[in-house]
Protein backbone atom coordinates (compact mmCIF):
# COMPACT_ATOMS: atom_id res chain seq x y z
CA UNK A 1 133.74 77.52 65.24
CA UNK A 2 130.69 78.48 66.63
CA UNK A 3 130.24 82.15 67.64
CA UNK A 4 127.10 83.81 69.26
CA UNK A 5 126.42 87.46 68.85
CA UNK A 6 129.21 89.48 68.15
CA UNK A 7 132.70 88.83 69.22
CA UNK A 8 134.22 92.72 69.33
CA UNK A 9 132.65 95.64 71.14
CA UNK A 10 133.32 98.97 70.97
CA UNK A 11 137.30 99.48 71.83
CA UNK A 12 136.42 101.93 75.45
CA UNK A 13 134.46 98.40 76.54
CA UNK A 14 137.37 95.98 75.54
CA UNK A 15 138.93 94.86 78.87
CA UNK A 16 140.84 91.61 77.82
CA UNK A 17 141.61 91.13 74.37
CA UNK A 18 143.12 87.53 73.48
CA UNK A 19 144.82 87.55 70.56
CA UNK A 20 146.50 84.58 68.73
CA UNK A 21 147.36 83.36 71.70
CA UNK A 22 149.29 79.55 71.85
CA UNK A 23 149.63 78.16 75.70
CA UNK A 24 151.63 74.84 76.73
CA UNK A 25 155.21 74.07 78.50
CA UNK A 26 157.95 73.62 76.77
CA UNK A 27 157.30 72.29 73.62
CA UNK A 28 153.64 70.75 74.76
CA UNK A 29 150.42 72.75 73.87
CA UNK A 30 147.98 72.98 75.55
CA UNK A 31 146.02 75.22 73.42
CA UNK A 32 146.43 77.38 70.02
CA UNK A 33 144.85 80.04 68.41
CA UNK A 34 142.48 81.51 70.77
CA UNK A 35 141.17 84.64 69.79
CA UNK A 36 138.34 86.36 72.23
CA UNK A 37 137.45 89.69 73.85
CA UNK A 38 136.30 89.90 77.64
CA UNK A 39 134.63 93.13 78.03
CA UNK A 40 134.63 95.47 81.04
CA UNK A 41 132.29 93.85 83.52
CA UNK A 42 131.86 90.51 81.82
CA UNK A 43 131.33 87.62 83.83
CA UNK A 44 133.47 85.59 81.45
CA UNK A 45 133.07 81.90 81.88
CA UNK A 46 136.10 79.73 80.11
CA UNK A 47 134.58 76.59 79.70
CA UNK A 48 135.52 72.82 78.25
CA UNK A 49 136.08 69.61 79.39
CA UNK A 50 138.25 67.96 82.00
CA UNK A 51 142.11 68.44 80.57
CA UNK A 52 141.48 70.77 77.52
CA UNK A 53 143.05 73.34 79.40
CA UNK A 54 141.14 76.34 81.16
CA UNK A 55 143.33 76.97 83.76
CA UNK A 56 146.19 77.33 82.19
CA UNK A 57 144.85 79.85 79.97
CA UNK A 58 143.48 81.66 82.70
CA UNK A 59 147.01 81.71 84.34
CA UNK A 60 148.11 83.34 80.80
CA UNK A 61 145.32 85.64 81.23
CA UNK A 62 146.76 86.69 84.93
CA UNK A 63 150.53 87.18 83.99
CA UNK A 64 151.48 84.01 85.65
CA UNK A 65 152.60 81.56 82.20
CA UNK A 66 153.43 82.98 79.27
CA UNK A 67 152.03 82.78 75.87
CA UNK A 68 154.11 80.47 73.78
CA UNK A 69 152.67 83.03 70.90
CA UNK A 70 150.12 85.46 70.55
CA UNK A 71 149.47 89.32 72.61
CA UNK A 72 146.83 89.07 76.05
CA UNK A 73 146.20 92.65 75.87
CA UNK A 74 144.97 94.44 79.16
CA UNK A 75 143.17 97.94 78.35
CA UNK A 76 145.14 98.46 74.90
CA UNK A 77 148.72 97.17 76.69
CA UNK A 78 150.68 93.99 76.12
CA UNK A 79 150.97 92.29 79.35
CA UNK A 80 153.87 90.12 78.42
CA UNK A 81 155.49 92.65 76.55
CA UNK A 82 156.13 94.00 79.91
CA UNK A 83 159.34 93.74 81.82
CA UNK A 84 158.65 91.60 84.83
CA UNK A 85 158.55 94.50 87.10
CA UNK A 86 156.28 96.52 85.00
CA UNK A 87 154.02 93.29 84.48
CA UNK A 88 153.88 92.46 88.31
CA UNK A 89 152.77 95.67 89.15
CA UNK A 90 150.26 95.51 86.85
CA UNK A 91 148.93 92.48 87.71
CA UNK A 92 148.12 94.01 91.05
CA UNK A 93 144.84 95.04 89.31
CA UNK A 94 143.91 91.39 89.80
CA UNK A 95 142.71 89.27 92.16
CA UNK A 96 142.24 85.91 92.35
CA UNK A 97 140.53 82.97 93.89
CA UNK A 98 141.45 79.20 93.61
CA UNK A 99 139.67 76.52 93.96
CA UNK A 100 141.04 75.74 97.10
CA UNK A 101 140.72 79.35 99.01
CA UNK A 102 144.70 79.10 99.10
CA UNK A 103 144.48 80.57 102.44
CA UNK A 104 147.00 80.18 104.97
CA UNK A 105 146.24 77.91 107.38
CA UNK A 106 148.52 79.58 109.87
CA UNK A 107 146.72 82.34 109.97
CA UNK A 108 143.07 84.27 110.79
CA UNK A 109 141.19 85.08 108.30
CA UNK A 110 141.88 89.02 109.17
CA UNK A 111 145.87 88.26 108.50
CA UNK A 112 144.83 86.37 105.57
CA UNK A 113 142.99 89.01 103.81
CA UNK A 114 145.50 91.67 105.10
CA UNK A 115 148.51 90.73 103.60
CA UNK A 116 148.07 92.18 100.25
CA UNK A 117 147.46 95.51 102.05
CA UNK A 118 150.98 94.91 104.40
CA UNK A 119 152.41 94.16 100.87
CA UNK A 120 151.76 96.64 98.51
CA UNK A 121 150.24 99.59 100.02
CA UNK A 122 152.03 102.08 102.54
CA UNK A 123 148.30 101.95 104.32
CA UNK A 124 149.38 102.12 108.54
CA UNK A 125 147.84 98.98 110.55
CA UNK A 126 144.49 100.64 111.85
CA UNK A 127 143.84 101.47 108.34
CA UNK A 128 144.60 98.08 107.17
CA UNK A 129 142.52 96.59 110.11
CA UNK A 130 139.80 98.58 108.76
CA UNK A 131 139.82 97.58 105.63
CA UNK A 132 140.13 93.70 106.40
CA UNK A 133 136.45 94.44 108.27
CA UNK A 134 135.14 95.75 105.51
CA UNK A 135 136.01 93.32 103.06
CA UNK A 136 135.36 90.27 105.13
CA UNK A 137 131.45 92.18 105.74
CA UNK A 138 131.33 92.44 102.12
CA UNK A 139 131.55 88.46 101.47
CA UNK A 140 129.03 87.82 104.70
CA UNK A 141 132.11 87.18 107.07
CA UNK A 142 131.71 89.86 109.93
CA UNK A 143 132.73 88.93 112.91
CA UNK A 144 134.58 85.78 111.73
CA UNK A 145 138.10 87.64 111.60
CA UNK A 146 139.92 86.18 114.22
CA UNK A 147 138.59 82.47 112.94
CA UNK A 148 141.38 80.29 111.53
CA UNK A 149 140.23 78.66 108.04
CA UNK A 150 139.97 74.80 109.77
CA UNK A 151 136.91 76.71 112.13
CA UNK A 152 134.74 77.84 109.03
CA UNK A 153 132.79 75.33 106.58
CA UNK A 154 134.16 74.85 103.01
CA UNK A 155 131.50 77.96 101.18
CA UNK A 156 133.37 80.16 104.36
CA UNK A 157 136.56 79.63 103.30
CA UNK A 158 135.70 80.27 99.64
CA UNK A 159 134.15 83.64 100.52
CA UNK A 160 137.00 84.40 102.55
CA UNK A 161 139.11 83.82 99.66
CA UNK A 162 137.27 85.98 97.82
CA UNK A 163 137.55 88.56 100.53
CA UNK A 164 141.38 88.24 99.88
CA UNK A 165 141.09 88.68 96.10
CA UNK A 166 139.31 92.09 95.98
CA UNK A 167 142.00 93.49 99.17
CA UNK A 168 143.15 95.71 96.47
CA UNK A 169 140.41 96.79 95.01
CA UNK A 170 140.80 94.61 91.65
CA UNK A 171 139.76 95.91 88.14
CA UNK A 172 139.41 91.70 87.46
CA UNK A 173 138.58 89.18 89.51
CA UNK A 174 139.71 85.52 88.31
CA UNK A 175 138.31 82.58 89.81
CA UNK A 176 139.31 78.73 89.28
CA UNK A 177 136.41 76.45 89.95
CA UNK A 178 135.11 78.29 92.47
CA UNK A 179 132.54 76.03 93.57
CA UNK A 180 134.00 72.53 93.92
CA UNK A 181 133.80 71.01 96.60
CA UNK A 182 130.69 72.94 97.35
CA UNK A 183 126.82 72.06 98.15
CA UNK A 184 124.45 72.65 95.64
CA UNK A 185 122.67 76.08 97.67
CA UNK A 186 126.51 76.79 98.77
CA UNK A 187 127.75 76.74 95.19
CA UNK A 188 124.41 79.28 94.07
CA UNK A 189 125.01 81.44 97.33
CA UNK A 190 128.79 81.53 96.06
CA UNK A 191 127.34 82.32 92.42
CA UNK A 192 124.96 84.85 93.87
CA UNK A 193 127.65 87.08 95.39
CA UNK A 194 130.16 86.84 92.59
CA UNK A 195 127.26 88.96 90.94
CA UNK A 196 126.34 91.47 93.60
CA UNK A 197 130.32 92.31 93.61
CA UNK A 198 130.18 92.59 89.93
CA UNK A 199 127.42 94.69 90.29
CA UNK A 200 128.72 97.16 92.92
CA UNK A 201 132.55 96.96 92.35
CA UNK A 202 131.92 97.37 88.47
CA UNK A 203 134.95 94.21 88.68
CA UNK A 204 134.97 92.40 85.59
CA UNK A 205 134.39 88.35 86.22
CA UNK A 206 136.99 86.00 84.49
CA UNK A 207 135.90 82.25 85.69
CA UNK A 208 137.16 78.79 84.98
CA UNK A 209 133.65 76.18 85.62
CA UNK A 210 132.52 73.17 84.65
CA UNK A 211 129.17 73.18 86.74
CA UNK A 212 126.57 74.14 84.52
CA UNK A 213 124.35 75.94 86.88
CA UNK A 214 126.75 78.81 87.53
CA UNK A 215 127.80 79.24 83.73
CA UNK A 216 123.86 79.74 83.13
CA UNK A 217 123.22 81.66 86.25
CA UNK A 218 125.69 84.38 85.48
CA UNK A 219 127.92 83.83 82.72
CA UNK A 220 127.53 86.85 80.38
CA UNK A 221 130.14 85.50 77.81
CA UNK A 222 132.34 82.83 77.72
CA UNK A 223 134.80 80.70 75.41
CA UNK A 224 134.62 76.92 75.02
CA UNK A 225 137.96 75.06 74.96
CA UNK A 226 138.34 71.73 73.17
CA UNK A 227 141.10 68.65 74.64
CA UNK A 228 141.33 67.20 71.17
CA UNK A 229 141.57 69.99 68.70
CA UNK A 230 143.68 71.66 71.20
CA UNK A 231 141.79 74.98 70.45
CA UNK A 232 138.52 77.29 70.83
CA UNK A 233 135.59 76.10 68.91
CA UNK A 234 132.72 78.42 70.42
CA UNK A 235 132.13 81.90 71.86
CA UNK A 236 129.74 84.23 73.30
CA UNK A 237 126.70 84.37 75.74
CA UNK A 238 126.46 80.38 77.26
CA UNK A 239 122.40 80.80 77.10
CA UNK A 240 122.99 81.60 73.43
CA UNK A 241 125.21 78.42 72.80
CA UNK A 242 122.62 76.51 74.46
CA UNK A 243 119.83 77.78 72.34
CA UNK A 244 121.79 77.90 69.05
CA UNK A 245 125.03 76.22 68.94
CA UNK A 246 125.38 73.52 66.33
CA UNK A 247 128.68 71.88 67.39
CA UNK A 248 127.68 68.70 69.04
CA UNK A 249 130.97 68.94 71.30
CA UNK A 250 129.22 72.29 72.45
CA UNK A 251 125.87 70.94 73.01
CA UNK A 252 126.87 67.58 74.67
CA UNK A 253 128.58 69.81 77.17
CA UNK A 254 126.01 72.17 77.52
CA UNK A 255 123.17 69.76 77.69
CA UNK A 256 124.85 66.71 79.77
CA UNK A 257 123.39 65.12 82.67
CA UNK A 258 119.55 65.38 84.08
CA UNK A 259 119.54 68.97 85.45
CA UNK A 260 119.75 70.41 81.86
CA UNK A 261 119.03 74.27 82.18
CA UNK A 262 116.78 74.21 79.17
CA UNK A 263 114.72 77.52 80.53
CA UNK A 264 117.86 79.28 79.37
CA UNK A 265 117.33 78.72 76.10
CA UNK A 266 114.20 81.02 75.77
CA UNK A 267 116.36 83.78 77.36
CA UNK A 268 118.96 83.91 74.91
CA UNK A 269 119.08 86.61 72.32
CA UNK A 270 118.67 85.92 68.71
CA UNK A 271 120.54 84.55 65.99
CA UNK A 272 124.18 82.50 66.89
CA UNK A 273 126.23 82.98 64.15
CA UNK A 274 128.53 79.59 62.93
CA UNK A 275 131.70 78.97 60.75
CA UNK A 276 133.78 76.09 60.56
């Protein structure tokens, strides 16, 4: 396995700390033996081919299946070593974003982003209504709350689905393909201000992707899945992989197709470090 730079930081940094962690249903696995640290205000890219995998171990990662084996440990505590009260309130320090918006049709975007905020906080309706503005201005969307998601263009709805993940003020923010489906300046605008809330939320990033521009733009870390060997086989900074990585399942996927980001390699920090 291919790792580049090192894989632990110092423990007051450690966010998310997988830990021989198995996924799957039933008695299918989907993946064993994943061992990586995300570190407070990574943008953490989980990366791999179609099928190997990512989202359900970003689902482990978010308290939603549960680790056939292995500890997902959030700031020093075993998140399914929780009861399933403790572990749902806990996972209220999360937000996340799918890659269809999963917003409510039914509803504005305003009632969209609020219920979170009718949910779990004792907050009273002008305060609420108020805090829907501000989160919707945060993503761009001022003055769109009262728009129903069918009246807003595909990049909309994804910021407004964003808007709804950060309603309570998430330590993490998990995101599932967040630009599919997305135009090429949509998808960097998306990329763009996943970074800016990074930056001024201190959030840390958590994101399943396949499109290579966003893993380069902003990944900080990341772990690359494999479908056959059912297991991790690289780690670290993507630009690093790029430059360094000698797995050619890792550089096939980082190098595919005719927009190969090969600037990134002269941006990446020295010396990837490999085992088998």
């Amino acid at each position: 396995m291919a790792v580049a730079g090192p894989v632990a930081a110092a423990p007051a940094r450690d966010h998310i700390v997988v830990s021989g962690v198995t996924v799957g249903y039933g008695e299918r696995v989907i993946q064993r033996d994943l061992d990586f640290i995300i570190r407070r205000g990574d943008i953490f890219i989980i990366m791999g081919g179609s099928g190997c995998g990512k989202s359900t171990v970003m689902r482990s990662l978010i308290g939603l299946v549960p680790p056939q084996q292995g500890k997902v440990m959030v700031d020093g505590t075993s998140l399914w070593d929780l009861d399933e009260d403790a572990r749902q309130q806990y996972i209220q320090r999360f937000g996340a974003l799918y890659q269809s918006g999963a917003l409510w049709s039914s509803m504005t975007l305003a009632e969209n982003v609020a219920l979170a905020l009718e949910q779990f906080t004792q907050l009273s309706p002008a305060e609420i209504r108020e805090l829907v503005r501000l989160k919707l201005a945060l993503v761009g969307l001022a003055g769109f709350e009262d728009f129903y998601p069918s009246e807003i263009s595909g990049g909309m709805r994804k910021r407004a689905g964003l808007a709804r993940a950060m309603a309570l003020d998430p330590e993490a923010l998990f995101f599932d393909e967040p630009s599919a489906g997305l135009d090429p300046i949509s998808s960097r605008l998306l990329d763009d201000l996943i970074q800016e809330l990074r930056d001024s939320l201190g959030a840390t990033v958590v994101m399943v992707t396949h499109e290579l521009p966003s893993i380069f733009a902003i990944g900080t870390n990341s772990v690359f899945l494999d479908a056959e060997t059912k297991t991790m086989i690289a780690t670290g900074d993507p630009k690093v992989l790029l430059a360094e990585c000698e797995d050619p399942r890792v550089r096939r996927f980082l190098t595919r197709g005719e927009d190969n980001p090969t600037e990134a390699a002269s941006a990446a920090p020295p010396m990837a470090q490999s085992r088998p």
